[in-house]
PDB file of N, CA and C in Angstrom:
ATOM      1  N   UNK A   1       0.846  -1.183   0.000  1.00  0.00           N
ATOM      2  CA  UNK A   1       0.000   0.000   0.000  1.00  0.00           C
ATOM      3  C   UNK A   1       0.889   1.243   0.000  1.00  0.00           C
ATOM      4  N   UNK A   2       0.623   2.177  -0.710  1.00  0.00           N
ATOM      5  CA  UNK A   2       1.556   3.479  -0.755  1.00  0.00           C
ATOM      6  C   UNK A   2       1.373   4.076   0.177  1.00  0.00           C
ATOM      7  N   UNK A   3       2.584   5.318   0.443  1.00  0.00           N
ATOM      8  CA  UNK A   3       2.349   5.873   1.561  1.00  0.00           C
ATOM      9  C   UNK A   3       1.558   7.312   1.386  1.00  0.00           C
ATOM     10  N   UNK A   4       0.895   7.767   2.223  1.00  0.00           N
ATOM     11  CA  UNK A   4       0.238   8.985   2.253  1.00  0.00           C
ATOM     12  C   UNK A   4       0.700  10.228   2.550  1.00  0.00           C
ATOM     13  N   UNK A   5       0.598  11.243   1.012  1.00  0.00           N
ATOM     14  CA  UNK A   5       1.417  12.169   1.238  1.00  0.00           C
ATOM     15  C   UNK A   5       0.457  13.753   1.407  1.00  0.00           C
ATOM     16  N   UNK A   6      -0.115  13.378   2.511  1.00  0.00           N
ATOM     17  CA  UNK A   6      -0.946  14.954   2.378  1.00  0.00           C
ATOM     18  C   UNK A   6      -0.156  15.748   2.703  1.00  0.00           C
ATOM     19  N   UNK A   7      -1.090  16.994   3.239  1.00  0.00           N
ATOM     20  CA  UNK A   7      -0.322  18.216   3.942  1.00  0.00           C
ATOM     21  C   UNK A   7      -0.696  18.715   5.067  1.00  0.00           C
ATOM     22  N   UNK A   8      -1.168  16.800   5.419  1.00  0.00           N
ATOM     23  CA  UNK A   8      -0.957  17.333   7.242  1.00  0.00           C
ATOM     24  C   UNK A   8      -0.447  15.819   7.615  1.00  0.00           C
ATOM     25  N   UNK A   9       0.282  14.900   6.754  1.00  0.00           N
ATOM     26  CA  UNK A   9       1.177  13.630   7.042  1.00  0.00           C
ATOM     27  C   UNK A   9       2.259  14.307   7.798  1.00  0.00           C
ATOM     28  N   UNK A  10       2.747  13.074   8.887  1.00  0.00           N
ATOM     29  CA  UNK A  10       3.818  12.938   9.834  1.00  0.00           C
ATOM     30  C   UNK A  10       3.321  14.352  10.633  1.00  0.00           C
ATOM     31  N   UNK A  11       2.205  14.673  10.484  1.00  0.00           N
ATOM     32  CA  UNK A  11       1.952  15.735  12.052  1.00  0.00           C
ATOM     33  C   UNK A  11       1.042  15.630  13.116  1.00  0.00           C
ATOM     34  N   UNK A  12       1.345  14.429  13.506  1.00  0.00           N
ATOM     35  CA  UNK A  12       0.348  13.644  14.770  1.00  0.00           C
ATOM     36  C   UNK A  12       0.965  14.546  16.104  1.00  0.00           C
ATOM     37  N   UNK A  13       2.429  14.856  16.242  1.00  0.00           N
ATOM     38  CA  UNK A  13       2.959  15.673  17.684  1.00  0.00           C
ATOM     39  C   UNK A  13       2.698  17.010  17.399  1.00  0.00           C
ATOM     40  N   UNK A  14       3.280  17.422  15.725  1.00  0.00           N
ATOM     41  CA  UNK A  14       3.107  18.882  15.750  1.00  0.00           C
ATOM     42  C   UNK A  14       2.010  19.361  15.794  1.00  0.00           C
ATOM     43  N   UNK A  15       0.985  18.898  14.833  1.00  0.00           N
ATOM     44  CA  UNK A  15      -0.049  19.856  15.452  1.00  0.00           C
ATOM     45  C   UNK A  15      -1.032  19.563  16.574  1.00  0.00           C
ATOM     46  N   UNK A  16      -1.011  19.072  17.434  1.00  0.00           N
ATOM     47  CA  UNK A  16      -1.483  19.053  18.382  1.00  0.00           C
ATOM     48  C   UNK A  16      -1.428  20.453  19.852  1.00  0.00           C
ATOM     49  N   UNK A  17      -2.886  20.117  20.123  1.00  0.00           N
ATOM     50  CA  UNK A  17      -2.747  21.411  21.322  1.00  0.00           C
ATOM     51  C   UNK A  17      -2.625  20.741  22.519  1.00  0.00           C
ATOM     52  N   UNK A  18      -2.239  21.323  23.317  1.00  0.00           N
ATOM     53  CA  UNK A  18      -2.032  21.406  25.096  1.00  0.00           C
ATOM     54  C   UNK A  18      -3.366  21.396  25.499  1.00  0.00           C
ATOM     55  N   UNK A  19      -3.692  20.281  26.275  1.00  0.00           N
ATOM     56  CA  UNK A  19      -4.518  20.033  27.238  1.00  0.00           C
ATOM     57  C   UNK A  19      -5.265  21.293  27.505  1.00  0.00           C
ATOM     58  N   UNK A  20      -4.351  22.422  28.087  1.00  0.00           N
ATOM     59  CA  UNK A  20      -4.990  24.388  28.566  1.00  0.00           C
ATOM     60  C   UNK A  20      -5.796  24.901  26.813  1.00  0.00           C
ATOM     61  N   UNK A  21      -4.750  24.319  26.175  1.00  0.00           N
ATOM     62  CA  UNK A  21      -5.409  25.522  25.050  1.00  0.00           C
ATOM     63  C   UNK A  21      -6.456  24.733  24.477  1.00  0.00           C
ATOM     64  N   UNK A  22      -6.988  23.768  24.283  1.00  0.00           N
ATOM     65  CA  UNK A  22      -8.521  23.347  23.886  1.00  0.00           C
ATOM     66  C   UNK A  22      -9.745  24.080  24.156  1.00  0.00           C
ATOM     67  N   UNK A  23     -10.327  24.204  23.221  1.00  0.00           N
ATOM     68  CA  UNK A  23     -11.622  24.668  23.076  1.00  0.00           C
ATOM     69  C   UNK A  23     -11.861  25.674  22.220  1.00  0.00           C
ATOM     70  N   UNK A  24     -12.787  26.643  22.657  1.00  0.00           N
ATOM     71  CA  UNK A  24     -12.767  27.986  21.786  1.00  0.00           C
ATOM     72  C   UNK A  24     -11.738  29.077  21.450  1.00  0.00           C
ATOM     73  N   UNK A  25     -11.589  29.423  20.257  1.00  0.00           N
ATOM     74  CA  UNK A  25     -10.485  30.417  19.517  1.00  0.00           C
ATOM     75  C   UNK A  25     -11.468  31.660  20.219  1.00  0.00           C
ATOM     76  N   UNK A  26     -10.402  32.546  20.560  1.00  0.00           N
ATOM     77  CA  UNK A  26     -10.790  33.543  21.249  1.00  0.00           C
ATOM     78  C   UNK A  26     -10.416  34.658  19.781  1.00  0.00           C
ATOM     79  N   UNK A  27     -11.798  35.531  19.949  1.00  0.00           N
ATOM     80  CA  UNK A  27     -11.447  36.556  19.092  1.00  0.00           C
ATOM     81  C   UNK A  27     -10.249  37.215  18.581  1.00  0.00           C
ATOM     82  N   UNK A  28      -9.847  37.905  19.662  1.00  0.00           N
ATOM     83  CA  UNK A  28      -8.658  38.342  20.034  1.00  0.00           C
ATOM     84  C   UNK A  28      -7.497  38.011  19.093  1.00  0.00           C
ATOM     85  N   UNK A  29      -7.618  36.645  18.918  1.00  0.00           N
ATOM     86  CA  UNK A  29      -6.266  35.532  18.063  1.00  0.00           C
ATOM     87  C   UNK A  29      -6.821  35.809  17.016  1.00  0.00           C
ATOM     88  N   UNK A  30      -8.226  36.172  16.694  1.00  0.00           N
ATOM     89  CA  UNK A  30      -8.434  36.251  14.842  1.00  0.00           C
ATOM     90  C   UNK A  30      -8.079  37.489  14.659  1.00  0.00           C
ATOM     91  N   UNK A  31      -8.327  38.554  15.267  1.00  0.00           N
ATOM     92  CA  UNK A  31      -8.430  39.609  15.460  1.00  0.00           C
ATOM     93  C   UNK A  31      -7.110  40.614  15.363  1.00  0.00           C
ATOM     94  N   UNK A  32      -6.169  39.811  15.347  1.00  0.00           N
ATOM     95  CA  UNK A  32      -4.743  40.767  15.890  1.00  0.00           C
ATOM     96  C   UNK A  32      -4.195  41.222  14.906  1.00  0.00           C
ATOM     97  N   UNK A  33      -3.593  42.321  15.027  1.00  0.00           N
ATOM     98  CA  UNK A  33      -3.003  43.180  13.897  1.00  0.00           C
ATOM     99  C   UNK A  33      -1.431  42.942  14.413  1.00  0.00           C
ATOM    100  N   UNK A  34      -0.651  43.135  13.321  1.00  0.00           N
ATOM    101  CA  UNK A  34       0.893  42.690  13.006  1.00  0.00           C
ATOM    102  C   UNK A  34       1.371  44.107  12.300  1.00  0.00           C
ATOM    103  N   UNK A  35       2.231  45.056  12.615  1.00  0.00           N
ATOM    104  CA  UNK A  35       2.799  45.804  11.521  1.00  0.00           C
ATOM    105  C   UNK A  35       3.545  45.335  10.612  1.00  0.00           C
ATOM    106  N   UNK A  36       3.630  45.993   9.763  1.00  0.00           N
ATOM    107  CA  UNK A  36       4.665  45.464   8.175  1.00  0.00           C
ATOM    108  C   UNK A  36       6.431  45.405   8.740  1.00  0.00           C
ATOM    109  N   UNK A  37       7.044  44.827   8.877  1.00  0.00           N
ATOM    110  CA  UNK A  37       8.497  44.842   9.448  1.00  0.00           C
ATOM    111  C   UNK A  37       8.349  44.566  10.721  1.00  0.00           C
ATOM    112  N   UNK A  38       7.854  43.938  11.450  1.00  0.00           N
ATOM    113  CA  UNK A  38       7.811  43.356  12.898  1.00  0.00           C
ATOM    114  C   UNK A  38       8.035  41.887  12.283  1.00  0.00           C
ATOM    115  N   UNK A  39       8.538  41.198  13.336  1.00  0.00           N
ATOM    116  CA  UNK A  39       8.916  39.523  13.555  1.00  0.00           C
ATOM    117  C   UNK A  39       7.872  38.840  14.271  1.00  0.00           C
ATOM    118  N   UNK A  40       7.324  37.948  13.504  1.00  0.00           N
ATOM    119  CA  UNK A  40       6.321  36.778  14.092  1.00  0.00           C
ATOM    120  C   UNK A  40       6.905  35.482  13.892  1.00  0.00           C
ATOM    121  N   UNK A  41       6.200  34.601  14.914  1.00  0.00           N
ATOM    122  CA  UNK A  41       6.467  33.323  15.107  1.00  0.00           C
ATOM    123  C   UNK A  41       5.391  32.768  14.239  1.00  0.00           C
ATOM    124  N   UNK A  42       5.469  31.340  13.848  1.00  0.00           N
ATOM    125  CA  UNK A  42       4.203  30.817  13.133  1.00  0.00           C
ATOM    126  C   UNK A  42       4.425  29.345  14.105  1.00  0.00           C
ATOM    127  N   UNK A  43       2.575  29.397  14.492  1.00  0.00           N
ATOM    128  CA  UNK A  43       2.613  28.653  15.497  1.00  0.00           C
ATOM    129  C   UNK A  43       0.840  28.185  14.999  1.00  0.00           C
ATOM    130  N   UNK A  44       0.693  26.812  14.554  1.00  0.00           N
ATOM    131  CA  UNK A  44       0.174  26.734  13.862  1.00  0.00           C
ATOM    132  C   UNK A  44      -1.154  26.109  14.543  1.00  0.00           C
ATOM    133  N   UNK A  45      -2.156  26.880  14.763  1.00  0.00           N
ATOM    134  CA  UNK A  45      -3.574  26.130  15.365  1.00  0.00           C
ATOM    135  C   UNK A  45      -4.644  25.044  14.369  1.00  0.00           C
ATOM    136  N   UNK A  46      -4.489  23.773  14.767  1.00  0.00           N
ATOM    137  CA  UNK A  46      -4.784  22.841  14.034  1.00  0.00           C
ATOM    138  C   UNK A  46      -6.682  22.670  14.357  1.00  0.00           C
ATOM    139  N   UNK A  47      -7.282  23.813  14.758  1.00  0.00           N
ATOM    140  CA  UNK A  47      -8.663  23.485  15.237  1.00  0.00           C
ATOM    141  C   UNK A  47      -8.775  24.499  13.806  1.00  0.00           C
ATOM    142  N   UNK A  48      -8.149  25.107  13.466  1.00  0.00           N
ATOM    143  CA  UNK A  48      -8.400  26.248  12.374  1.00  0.00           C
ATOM    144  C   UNK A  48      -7.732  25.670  10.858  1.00  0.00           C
ATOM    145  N   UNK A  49      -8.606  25.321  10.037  1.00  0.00           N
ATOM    146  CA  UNK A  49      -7.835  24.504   8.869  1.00  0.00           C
ATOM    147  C   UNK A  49      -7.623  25.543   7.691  1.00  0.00           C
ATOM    148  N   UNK A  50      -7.891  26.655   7.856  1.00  0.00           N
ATOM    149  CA  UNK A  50      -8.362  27.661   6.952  1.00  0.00           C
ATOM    150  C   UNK A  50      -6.831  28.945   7.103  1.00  0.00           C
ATOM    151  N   UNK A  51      -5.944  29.101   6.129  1.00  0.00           N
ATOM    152  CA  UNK A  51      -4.795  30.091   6.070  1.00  0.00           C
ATOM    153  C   UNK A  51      -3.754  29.854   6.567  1.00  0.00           C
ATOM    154  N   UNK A  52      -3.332  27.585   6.819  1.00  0.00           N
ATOM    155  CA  UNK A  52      -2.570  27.106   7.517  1.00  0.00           C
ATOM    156  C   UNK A  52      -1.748  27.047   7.011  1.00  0.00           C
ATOM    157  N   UNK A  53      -0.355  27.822   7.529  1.00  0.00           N
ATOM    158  CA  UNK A  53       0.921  27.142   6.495  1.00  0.00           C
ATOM    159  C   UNK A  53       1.373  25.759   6.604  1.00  0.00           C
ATOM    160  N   UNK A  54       1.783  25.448   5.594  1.00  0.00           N
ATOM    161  CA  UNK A  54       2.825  24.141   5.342  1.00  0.00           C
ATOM    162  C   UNK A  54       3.345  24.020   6.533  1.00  0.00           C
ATOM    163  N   UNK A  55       3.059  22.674   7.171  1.00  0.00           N
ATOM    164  CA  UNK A  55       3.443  21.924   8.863  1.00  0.00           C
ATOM    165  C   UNK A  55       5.149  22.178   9.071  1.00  0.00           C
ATOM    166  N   UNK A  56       5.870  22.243   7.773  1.00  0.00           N
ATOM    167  CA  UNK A  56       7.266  22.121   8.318  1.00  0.00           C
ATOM    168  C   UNK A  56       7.658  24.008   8.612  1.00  0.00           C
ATOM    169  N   UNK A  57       6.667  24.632   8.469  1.00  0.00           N
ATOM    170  CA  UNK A  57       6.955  26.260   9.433  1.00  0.00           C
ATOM    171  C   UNK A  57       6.764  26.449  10.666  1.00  0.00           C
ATOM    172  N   UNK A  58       5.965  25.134  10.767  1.00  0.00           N
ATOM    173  CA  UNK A  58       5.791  25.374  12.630  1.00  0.00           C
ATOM    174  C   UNK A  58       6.766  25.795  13.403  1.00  0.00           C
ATOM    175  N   UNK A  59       6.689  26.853  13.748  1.00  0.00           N
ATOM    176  CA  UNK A  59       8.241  27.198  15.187  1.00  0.00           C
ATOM    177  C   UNK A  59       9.000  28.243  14.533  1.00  0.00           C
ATOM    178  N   UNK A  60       9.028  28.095  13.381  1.00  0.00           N
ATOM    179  CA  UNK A  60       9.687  29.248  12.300  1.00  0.00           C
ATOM    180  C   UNK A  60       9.454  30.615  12.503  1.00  0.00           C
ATOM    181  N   UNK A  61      10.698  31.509  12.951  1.00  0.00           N
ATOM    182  CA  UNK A  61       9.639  33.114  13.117  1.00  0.00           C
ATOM    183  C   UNK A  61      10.529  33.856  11.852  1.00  0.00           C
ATOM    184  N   UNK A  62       9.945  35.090  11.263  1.00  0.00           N
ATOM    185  CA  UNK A  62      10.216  35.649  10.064  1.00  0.00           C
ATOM    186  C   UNK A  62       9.433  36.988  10.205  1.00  0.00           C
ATOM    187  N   UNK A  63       9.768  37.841   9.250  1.00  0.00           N
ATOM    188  CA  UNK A  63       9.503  39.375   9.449  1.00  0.00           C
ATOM    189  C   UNK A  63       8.115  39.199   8.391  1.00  0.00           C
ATOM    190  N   UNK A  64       7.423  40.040   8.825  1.00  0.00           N
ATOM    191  CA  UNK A  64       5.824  40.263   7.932  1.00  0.00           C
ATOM    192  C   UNK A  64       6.642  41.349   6.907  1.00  0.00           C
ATOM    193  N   UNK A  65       6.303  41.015   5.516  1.00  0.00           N
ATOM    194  CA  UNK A  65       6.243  42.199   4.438  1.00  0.00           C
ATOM    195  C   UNK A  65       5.063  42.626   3.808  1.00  0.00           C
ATOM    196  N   UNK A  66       4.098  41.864   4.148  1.00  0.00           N
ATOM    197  CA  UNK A  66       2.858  42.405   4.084  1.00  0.00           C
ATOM    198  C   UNK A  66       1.140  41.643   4.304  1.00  0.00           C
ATOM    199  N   UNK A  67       0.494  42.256   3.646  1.00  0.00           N
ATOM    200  CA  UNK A  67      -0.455  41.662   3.860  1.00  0.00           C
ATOM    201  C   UNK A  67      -1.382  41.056   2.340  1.00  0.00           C
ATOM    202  N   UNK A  68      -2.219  39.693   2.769  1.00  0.00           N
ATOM    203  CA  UNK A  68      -2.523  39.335   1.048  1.00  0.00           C
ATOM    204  C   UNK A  68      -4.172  39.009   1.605  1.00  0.00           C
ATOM    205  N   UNK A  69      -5.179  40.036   1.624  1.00  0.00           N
ATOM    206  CA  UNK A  69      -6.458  39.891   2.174  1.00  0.00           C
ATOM    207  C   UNK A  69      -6.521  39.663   3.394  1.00  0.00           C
ATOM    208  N   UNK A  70      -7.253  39.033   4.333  1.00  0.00           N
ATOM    209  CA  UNK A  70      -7.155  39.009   5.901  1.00  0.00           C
ATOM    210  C   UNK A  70      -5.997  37.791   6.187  1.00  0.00           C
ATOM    211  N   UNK A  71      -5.185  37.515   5.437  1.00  0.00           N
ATOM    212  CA  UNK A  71      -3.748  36.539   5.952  1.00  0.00           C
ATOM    213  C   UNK A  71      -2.365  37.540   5.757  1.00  0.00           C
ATOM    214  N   UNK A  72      -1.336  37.600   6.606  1.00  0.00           N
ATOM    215  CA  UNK A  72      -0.019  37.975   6.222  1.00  0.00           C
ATOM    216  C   UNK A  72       0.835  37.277   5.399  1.00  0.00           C
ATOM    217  N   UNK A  73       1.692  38.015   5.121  1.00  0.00           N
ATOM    218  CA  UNK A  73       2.801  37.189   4.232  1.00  0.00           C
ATOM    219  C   UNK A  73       4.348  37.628   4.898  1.00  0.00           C
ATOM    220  N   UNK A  74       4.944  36.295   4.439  1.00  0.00           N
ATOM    221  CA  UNK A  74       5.966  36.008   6.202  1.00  0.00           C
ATOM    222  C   UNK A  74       7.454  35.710   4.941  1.00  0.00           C
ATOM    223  N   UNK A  75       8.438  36.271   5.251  1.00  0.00           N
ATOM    224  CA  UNK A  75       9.654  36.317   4.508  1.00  0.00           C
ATOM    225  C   UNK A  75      10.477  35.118   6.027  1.00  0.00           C
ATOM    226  N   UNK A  76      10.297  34.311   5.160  1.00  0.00           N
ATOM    227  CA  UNK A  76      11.334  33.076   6.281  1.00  0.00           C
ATOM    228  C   UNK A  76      12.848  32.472   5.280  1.00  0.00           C
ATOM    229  N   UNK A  77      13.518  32.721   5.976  1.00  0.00           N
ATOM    230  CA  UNK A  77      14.933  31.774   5.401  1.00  0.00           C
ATOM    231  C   UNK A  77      14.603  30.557   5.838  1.00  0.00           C
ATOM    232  N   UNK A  78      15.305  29.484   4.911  1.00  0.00           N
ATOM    233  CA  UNK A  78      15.309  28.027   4.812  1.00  0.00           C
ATOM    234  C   UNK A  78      16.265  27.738   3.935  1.00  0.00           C
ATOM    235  N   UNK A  79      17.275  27.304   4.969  1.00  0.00           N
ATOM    236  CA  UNK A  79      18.853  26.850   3.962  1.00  0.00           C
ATOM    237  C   UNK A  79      19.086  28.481   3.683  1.00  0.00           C
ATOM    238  N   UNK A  80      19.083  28.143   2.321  1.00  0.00           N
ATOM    239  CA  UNK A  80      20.595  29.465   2.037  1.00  0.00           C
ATOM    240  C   UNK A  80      19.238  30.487   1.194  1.00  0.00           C
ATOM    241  N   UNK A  81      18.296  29.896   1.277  1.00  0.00           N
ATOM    242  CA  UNK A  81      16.774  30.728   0.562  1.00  0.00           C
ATOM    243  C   UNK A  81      15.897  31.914   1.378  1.00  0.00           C
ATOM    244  N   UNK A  82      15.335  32.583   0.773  1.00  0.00           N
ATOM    245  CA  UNK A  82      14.280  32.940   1.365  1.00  0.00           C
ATOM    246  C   UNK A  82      13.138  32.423   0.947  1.00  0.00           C
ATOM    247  N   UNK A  83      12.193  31.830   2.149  1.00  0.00           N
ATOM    248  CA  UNK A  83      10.328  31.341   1.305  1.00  0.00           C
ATOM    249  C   UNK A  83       9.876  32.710   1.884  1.00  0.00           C
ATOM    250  N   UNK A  84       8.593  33.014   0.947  1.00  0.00           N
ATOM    251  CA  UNK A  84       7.537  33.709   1.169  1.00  0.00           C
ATOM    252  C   UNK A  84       6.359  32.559   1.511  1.00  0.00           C
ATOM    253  N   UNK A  85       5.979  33.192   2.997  1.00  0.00           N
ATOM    254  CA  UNK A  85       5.098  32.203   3.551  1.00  0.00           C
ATOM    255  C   UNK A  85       3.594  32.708   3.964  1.00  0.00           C
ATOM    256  N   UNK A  86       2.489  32.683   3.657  1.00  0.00           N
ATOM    257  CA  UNK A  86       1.126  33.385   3.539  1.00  0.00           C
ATOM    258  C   UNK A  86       0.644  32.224   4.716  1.00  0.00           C
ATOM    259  N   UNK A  87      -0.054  33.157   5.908  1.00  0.00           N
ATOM    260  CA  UNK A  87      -0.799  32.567   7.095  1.00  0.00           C
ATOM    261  C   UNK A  87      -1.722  33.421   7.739  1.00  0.00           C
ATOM    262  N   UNK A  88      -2.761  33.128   8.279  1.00  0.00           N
ATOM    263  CA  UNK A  88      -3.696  34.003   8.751  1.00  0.00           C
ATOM    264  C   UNK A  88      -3.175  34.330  10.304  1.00  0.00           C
ATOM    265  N   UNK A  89      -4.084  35.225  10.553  1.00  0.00           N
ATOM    266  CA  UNK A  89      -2.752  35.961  12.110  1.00  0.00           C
ATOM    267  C   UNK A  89      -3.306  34.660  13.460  1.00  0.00           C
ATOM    268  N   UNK A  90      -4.291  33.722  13.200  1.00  0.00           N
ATOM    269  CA  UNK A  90      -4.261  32.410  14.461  1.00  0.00           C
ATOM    270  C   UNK A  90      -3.294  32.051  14.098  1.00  0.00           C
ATOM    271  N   UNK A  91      -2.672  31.821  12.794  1.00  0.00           N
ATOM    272  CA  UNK A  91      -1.565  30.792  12.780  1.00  0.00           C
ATOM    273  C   UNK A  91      -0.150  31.485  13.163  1.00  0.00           C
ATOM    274  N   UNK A  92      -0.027  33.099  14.060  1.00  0.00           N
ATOM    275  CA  UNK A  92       0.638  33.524  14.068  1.00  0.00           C
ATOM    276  C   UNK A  92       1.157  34.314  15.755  1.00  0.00           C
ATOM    277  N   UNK A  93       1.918  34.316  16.112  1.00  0.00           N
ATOM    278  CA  UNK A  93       2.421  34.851  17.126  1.00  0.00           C
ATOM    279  C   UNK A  93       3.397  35.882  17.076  1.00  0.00           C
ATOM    280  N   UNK A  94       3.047  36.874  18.130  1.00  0.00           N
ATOM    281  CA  UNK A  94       3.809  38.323  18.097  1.00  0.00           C
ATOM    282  C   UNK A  94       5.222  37.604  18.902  1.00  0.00           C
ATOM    283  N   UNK A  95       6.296  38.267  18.220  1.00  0.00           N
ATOM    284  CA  UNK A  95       7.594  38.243  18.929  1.00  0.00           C
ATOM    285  C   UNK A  95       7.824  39.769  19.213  1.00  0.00           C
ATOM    286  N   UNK A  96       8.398  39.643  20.618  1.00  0.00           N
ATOM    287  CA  UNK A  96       9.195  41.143  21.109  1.00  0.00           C
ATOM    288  C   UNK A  96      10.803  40.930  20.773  1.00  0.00           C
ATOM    289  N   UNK A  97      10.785  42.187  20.431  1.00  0.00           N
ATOM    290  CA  UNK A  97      12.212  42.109  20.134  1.00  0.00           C
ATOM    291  C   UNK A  97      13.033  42.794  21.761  1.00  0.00           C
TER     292      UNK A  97
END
């Protein structure tokens, strides 16, 4: 039997939530505004299937260059590259510098 290659294979640990964070998405998390040149984390809420990046960004933080309708778009290095990475702001966390 072949193996299964979606785009949420081999993420049985990653996306999973903490026992505390189950249940309802609080406004707030849909809600949050990011400026253009600030650093976010992408931290990926698996109750929300809608503006999810690709599982291997989980943990990944990168500078916002902008915005593409109600999701950001996330400039991340990988290897010697830069990806442009599009996620809605649940799938996203503020970093302080």
């Amino acid at each position: 039997m072949g193996k299964s290659k979606g785009k949420r294979s081999k993420t049985r640990k990653k996306l999973r939530k903490n026992i505390r964070e189950r249940g309802k998405l609080s406004t707030s998390k849909i809600i949050q505004d990011f400026p253009i040149d600030s650093k976010a984390r992408i931290k990926i809420n698996p109750s929300v299937p809608q503006g999810q990046p690709h599982a291997k960004f989980h943990g990944e933080t990168g500078v916002i260059t902008g915005k593409q309708g109600k999701a950001y778009v996330l400039k991340i290095k990988n290897g010697n590259k830069y990806k442009k990475v599009i996620a809605k702001p649940e799938h996203l966390e503020r970093v302080e510098k």
